[in-house]
C-alpha atoms as a PDB file:
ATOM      1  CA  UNK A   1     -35.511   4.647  -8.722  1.00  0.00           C
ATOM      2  CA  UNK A   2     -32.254   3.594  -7.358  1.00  0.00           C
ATOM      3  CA  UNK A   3     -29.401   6.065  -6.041  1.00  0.00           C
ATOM      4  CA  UNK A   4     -29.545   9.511  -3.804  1.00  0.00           C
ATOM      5  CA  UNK A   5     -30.543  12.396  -4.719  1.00  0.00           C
ATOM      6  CA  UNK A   6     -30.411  14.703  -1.748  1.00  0.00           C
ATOM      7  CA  UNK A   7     -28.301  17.804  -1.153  1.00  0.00           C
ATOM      8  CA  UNK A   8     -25.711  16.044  -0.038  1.00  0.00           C
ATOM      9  CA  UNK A   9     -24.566  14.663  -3.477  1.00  0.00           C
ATOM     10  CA  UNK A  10     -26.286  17.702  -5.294  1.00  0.00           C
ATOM     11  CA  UNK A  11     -22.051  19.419  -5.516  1.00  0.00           C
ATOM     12  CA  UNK A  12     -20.776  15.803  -6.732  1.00  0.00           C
ATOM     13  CA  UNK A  13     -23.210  15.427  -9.452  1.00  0.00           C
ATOM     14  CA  UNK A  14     -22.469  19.609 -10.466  1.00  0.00           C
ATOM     15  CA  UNK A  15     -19.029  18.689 -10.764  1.00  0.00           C
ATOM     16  CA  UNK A  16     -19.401  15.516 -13.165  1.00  0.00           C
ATOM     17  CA  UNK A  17     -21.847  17.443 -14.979  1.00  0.00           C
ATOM     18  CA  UNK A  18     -19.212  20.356 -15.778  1.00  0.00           C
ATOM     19  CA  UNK A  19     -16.070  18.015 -15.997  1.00  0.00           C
ATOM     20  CA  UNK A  20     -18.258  15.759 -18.379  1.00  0.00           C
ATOM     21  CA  UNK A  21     -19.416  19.294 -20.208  1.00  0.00           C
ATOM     22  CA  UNK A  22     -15.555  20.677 -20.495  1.00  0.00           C
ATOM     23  CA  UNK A  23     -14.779  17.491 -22.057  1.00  0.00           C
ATOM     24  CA  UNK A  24     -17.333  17.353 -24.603  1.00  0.00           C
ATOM     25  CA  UNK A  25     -16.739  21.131 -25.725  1.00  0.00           C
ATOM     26  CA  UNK A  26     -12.914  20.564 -25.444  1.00  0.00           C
ATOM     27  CA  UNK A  27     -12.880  17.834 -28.142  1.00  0.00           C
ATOM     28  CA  UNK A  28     -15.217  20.034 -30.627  1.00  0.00           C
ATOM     29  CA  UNK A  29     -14.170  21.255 -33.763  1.00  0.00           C
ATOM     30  CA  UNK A  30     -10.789  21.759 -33.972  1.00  0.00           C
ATOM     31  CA  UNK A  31     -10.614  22.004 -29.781  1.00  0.00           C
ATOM     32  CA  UNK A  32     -11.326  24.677 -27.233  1.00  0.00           C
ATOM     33  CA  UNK A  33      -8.980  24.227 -24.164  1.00  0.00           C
ATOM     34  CA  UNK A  34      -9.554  27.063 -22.685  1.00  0.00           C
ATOM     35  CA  UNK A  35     -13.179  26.757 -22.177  1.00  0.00           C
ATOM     36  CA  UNK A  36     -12.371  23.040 -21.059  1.00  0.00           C
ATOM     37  CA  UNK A  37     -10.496  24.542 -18.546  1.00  0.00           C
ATOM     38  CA  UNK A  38     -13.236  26.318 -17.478  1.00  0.00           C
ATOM     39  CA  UNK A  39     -15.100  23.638 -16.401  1.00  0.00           C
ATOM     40  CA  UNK A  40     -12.699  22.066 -15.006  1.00  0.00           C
ATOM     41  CA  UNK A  41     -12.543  24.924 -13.130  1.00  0.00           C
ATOM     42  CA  UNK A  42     -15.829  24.744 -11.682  1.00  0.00           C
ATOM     43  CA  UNK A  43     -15.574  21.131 -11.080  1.00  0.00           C
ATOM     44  CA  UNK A  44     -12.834  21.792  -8.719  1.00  0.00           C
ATOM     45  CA  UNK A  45     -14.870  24.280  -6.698  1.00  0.00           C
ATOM     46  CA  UNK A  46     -17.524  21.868  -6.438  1.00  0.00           C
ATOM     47  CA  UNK A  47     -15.173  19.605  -5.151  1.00  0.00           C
ATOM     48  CA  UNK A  48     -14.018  21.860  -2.270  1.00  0.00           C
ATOM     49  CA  UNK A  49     -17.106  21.986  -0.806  1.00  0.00           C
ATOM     50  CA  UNK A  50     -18.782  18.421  -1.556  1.00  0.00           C
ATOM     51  CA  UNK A  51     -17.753  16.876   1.022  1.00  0.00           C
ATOM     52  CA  UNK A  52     -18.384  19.690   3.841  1.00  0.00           C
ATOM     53  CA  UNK A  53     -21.849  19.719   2.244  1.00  0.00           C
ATOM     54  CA  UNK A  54     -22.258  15.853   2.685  1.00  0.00           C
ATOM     55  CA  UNK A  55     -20.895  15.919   6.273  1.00  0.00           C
ATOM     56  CA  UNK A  56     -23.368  18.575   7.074  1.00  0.00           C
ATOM     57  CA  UNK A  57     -26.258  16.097   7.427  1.00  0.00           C
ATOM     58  CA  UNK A  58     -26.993  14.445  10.626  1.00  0.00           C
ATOM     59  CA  UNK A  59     -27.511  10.902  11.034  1.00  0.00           C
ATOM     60  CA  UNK A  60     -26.468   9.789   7.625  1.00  0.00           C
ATOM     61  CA  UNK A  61     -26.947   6.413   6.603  1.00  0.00           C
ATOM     62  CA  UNK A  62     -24.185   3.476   5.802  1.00  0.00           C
ATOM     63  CA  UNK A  63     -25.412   3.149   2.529  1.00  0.00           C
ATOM     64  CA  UNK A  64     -25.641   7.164   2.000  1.00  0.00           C
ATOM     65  CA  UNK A  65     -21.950   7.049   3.293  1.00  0.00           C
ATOM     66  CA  UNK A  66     -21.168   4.622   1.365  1.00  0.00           C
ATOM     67  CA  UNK A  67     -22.464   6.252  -2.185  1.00  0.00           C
ATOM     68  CA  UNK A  68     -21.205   9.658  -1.859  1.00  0.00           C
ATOM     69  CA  UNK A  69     -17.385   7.504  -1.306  1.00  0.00           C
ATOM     70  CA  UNK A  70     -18.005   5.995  -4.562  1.00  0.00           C
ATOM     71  CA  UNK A  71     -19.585   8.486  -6.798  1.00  0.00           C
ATOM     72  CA  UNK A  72     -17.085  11.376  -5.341  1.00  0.00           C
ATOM     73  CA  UNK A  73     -14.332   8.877  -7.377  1.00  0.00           C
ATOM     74  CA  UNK A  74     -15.871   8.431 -10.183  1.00  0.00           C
ATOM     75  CA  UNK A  75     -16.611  12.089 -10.750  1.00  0.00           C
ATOM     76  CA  UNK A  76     -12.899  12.894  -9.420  1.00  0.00           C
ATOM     77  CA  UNK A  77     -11.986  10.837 -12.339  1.00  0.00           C
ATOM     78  CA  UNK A  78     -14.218  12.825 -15.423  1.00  0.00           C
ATOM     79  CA  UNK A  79     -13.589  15.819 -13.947  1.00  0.00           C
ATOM     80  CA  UNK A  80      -9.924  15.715 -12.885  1.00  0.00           C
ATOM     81  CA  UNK A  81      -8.681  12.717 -14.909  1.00  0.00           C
ATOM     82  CA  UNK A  82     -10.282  12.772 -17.866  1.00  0.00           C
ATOM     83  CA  UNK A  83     -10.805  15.991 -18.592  1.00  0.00           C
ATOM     84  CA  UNK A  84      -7.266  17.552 -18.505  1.00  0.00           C
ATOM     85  CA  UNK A  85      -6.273  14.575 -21.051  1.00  0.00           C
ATOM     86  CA  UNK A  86      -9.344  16.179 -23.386  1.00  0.00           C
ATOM     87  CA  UNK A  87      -7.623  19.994 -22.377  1.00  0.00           C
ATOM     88  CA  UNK A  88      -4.443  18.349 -23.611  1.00  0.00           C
ATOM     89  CA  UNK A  89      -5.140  16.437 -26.640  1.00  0.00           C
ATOM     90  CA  UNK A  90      -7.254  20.000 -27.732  1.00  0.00           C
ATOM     91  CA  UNK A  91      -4.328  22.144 -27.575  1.00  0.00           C
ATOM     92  CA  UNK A  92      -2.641  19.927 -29.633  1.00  0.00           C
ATOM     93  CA  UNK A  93      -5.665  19.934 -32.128  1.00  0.00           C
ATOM     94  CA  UNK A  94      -6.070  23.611 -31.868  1.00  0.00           C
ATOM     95  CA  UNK A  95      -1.620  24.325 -32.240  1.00  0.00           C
ATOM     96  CA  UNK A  96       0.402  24.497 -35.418  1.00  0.00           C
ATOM     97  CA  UNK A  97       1.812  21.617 -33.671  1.00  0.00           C
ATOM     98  CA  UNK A  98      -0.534  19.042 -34.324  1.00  0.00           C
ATOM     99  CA  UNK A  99      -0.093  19.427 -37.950  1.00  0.00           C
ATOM    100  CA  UNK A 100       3.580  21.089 -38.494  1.00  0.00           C
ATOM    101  CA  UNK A 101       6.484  19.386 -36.966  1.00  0.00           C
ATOM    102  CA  UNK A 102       7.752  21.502 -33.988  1.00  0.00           C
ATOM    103  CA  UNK A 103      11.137  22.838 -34.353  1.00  0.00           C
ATOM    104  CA  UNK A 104      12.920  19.980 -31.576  1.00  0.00           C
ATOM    105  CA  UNK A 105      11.227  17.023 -33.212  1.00  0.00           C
ATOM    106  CA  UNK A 106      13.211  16.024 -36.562  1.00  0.00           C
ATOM    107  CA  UNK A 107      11.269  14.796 -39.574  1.00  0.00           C
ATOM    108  CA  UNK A 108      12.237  11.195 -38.972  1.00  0.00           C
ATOM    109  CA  UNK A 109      10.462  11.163 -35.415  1.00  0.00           C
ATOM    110  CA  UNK A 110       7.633  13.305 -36.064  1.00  0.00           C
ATOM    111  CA  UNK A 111       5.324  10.261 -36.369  1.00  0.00           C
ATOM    112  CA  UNK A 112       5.899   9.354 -32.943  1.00  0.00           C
ATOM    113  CA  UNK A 113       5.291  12.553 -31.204  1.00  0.00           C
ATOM    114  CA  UNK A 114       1.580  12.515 -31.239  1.00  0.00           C
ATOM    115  CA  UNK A 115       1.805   8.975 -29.960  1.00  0.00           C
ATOM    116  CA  UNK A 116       4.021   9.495 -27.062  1.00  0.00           C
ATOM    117  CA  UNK A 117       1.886  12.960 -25.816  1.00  0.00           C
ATOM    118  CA  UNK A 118      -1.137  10.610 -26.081  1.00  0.00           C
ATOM    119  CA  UNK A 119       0.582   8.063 -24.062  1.00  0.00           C
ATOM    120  CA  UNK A 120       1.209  10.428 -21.515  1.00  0.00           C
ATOM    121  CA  UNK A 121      -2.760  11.044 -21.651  1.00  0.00           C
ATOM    122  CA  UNK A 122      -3.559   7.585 -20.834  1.00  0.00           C
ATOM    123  CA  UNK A 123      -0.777   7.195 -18.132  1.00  0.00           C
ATOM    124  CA  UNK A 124      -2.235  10.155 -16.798  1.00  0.00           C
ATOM    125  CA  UNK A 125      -5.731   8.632 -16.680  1.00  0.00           C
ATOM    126  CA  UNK A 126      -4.440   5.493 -15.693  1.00  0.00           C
ATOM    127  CA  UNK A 127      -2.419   7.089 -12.638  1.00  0.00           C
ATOM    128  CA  UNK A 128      -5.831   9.053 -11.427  1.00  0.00           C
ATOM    129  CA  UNK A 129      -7.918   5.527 -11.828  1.00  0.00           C
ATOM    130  CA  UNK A 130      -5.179   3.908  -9.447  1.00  0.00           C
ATOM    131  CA  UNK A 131      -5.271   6.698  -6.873  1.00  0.00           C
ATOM    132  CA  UNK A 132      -9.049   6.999  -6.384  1.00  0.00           C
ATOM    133  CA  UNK A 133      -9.605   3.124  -6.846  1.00  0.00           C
ATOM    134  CA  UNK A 134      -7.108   2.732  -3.829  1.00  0.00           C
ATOM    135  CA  UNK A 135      -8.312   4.836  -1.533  1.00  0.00           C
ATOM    136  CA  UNK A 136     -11.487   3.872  -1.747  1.00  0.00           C
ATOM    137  CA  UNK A 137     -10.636   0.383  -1.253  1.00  0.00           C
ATOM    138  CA  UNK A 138      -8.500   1.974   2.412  1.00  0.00           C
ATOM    139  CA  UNK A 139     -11.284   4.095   3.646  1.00  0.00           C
ATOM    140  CA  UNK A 140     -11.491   2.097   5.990  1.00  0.00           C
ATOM    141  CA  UNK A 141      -8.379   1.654   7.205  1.00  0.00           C
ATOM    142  CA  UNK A 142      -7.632   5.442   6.888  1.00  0.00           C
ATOM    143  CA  UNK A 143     -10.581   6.660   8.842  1.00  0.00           C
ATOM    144  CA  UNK A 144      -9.251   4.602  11.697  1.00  0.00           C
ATOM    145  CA  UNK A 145      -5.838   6.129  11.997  1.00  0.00           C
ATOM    146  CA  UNK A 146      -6.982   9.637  11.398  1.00  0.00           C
ATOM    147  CA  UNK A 147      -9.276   8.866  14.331  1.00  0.00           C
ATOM    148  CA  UNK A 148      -6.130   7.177  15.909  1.00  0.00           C
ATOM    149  CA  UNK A 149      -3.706   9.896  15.200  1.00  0.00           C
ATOM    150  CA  UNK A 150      -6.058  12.846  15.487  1.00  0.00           C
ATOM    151  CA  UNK A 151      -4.801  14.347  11.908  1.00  0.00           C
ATOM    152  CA  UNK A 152      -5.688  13.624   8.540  1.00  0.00           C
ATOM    153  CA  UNK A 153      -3.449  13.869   5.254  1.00  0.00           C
ATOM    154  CA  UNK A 154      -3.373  13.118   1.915  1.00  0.00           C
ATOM    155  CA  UNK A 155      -1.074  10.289   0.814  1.00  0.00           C
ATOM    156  CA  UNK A 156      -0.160  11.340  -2.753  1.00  0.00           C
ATOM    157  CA  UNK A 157      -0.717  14.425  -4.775  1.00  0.00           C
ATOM    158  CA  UNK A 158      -4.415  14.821  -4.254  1.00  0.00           C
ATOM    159  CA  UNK A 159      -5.665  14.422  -8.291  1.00  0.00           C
ATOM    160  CA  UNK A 160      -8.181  18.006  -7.481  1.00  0.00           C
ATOM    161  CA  UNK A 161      -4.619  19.785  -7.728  1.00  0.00           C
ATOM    162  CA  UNK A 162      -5.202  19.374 -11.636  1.00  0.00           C
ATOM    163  CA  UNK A 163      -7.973  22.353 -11.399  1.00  0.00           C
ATOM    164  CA  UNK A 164      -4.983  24.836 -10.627  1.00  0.00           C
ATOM    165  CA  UNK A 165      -2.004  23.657 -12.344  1.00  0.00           C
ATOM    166  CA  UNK A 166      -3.442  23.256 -15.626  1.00  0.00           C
ATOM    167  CA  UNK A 167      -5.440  26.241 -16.154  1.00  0.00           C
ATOM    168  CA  UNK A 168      -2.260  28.327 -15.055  1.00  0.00           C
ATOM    169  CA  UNK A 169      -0.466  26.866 -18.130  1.00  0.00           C
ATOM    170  CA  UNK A 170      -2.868  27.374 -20.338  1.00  0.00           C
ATOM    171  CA  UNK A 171      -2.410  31.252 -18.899  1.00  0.00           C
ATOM    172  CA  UNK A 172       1.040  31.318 -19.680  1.00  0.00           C
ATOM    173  CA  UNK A 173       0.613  29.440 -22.666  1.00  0.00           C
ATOM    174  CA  UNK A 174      -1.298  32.577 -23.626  1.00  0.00           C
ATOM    175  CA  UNK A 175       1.204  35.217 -22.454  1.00  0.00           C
ATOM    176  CA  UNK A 176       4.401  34.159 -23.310  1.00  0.00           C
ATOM    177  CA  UNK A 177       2.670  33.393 -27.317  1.00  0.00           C
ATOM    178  CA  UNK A 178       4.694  30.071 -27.151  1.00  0.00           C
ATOM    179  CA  UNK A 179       3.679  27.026 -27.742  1.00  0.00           C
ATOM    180  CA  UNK A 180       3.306  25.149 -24.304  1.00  0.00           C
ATOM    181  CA  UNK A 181       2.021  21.882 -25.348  1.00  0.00           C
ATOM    182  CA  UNK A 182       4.898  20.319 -24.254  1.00  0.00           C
ATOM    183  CA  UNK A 183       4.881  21.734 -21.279  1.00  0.00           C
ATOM    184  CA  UNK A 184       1.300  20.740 -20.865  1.00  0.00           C
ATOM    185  CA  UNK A 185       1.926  16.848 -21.378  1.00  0.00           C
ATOM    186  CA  UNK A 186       5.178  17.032 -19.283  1.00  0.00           C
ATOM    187  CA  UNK A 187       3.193  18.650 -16.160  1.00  0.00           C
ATOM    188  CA  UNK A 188       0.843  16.053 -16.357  1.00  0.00           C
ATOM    189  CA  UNK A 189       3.206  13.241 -16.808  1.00  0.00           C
ATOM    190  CA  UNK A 190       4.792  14.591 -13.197  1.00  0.00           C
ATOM    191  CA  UNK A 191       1.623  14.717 -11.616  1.00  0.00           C
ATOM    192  CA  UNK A 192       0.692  11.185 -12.862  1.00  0.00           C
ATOM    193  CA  UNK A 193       3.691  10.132 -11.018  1.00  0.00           C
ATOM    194  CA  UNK A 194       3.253  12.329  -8.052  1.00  0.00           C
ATOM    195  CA  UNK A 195      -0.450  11.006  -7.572  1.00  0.00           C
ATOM    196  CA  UNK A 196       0.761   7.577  -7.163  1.00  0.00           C
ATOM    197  CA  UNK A 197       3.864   8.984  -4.589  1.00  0.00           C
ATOM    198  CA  UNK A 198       4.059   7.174  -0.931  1.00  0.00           C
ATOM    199  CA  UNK A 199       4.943  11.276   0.577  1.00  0.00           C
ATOM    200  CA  UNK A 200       2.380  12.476   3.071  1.00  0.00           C
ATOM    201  CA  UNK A 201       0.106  16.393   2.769  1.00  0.00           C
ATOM    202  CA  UNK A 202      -1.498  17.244   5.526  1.00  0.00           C
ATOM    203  CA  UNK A 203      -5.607  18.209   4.347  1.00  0.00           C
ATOM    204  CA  UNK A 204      -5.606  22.033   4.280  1.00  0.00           C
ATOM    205  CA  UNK A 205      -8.193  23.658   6.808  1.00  0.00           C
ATOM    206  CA  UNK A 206     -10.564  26.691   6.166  1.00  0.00           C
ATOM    207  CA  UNK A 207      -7.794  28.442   5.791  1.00  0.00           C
ATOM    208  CA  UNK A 208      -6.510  26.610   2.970  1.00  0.00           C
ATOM    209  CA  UNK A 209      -9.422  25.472   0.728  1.00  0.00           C
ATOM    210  CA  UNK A 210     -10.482  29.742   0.706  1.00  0.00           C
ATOM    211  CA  UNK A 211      -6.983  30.246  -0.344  1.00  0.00           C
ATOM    212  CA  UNK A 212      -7.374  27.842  -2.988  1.00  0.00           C
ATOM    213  CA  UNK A 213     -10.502  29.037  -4.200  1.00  0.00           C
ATOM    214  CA  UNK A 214      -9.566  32.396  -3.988  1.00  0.00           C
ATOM    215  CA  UNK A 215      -6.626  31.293  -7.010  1.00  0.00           C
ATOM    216  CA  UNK A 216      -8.917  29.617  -8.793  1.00  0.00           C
ATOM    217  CA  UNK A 217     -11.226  32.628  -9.410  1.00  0.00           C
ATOM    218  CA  UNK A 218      -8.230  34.707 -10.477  1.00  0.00           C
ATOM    219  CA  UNK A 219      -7.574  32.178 -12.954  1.00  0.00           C
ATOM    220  CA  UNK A 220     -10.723  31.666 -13.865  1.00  0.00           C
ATOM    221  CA  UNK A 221     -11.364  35.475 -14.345  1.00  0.00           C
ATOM    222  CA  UNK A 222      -8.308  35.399 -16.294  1.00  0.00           C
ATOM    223  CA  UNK A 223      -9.473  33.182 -18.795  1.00  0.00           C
ATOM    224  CA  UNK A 224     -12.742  34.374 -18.661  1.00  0.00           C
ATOM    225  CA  UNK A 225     -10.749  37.261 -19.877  1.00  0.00           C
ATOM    226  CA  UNK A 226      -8.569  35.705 -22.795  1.00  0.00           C
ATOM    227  CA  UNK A 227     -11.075  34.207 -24.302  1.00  0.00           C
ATOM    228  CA  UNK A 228     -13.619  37.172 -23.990  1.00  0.00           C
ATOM    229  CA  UNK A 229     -10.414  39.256 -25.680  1.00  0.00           C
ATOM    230  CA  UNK A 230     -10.377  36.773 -28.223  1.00  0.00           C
ATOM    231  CA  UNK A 231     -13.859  36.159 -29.132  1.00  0.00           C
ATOM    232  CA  UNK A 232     -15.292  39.330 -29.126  1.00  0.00           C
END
């Protein structure tokens, strides 16, 4: 049987898994976003830890190396790409919006206002395919400097920032009981563009993946919450 299937890739798969789950569930029925973006969610704690996990193993080989690279993009791209495009295209599904013409759209252009948020899904896509397709192809080249330069950073808006931005507008979404599917598509339409940006992040440390997990559980708790206040 070809591929790995040790611990080390045991996170990666978890997080395909659930990002291939949300999206599934997302685009049922009339749509369920914020379950999607519960699984989205949990993809991006998986992701936090993956590669600690993978490093953890002594005396890996080239061709284990190798595979977690690849299959660490391709499930950054269900879980982080895809996914918040299904999130997106639910909320409009599961919205007056989708079917009555939203107050700053006028009859005349109302046919092309599905087709230009759906753009914006594909760009979106598109943008994360670029970004994970590219640095694979400079792993290379960016292990050397970091050993080089002794510091690491992302180039780009790292595309794992989706499992925090969108699940906190899909909270406010909720609060403020006003339709933020615009909002939605234009937030990812700026993170399309900032995942392709030439500016320089330094990786967080300990520090800083805790402190993002630590917001993620108080969103996820908060949806958790909405849709248990909701549904039962």
């Amino acid at each position: 049987m070809i591929g790995i299937y040790d611990y080390t890739v045991i996170l990666t798969y978890l997080s395909m898994i659930s990002g291939c789950t949300g999206i599934i569930i997302s685009m049922s029925g009339v749509g369920h976003p914020y379950v999607g973006a519960l699984f989205l969610m949990v993809s991006g704690l998986c992701d936090a830890f993956d590669g600690r996990v993978a490093r953890s193993k002594k005396n890996r080989t080239q061709l284990e190396k190798n595979f977690g690279v690849q299959i660490d993009s391709m499930s950054d791209l269900i879980a982080f790409g895809v996914l918040p495009a299904a999130i997106g295209i639910a909320m409009l599904r599961s919205s007056p919006i989708f079917t009555d013409r939203p107050y700053w759209v006028t009859e005349q252009r109302y046919e092309w206002y599905p087709i230009l948020l759906a753009a914006i899904g594909v760009f979106y896509v598109l943008a994360g395919l670029i970004r994970l397709a590219y640095f694979n192809a400079t792993e290379d080249i960016r292990n050397k400097e970091a050993e080089e330069k002794g510091s690491q950073y992302f180039t780009g808006l790292p595309i794992t920032t989706a499992s925090l931005v969108f699940p906190l507008i899909l909270i406010i979404h909720y609060f403020v009981r006003f339709d933020f599917s615009i909002v939605y598509f234009v937030m990812m339409f700026i993170l399309a563009v900032l995942f392709l940006g030439g500016f320089k992040i330094k990786k967080p440390g300990k520090a800083g993946i805790l402190a993002q997990v630590a917001i993620g559980a108080i969103e996820f708790i908060m949806i958790v919450g909405i849709l248990l206040a909701n549904f039962i």
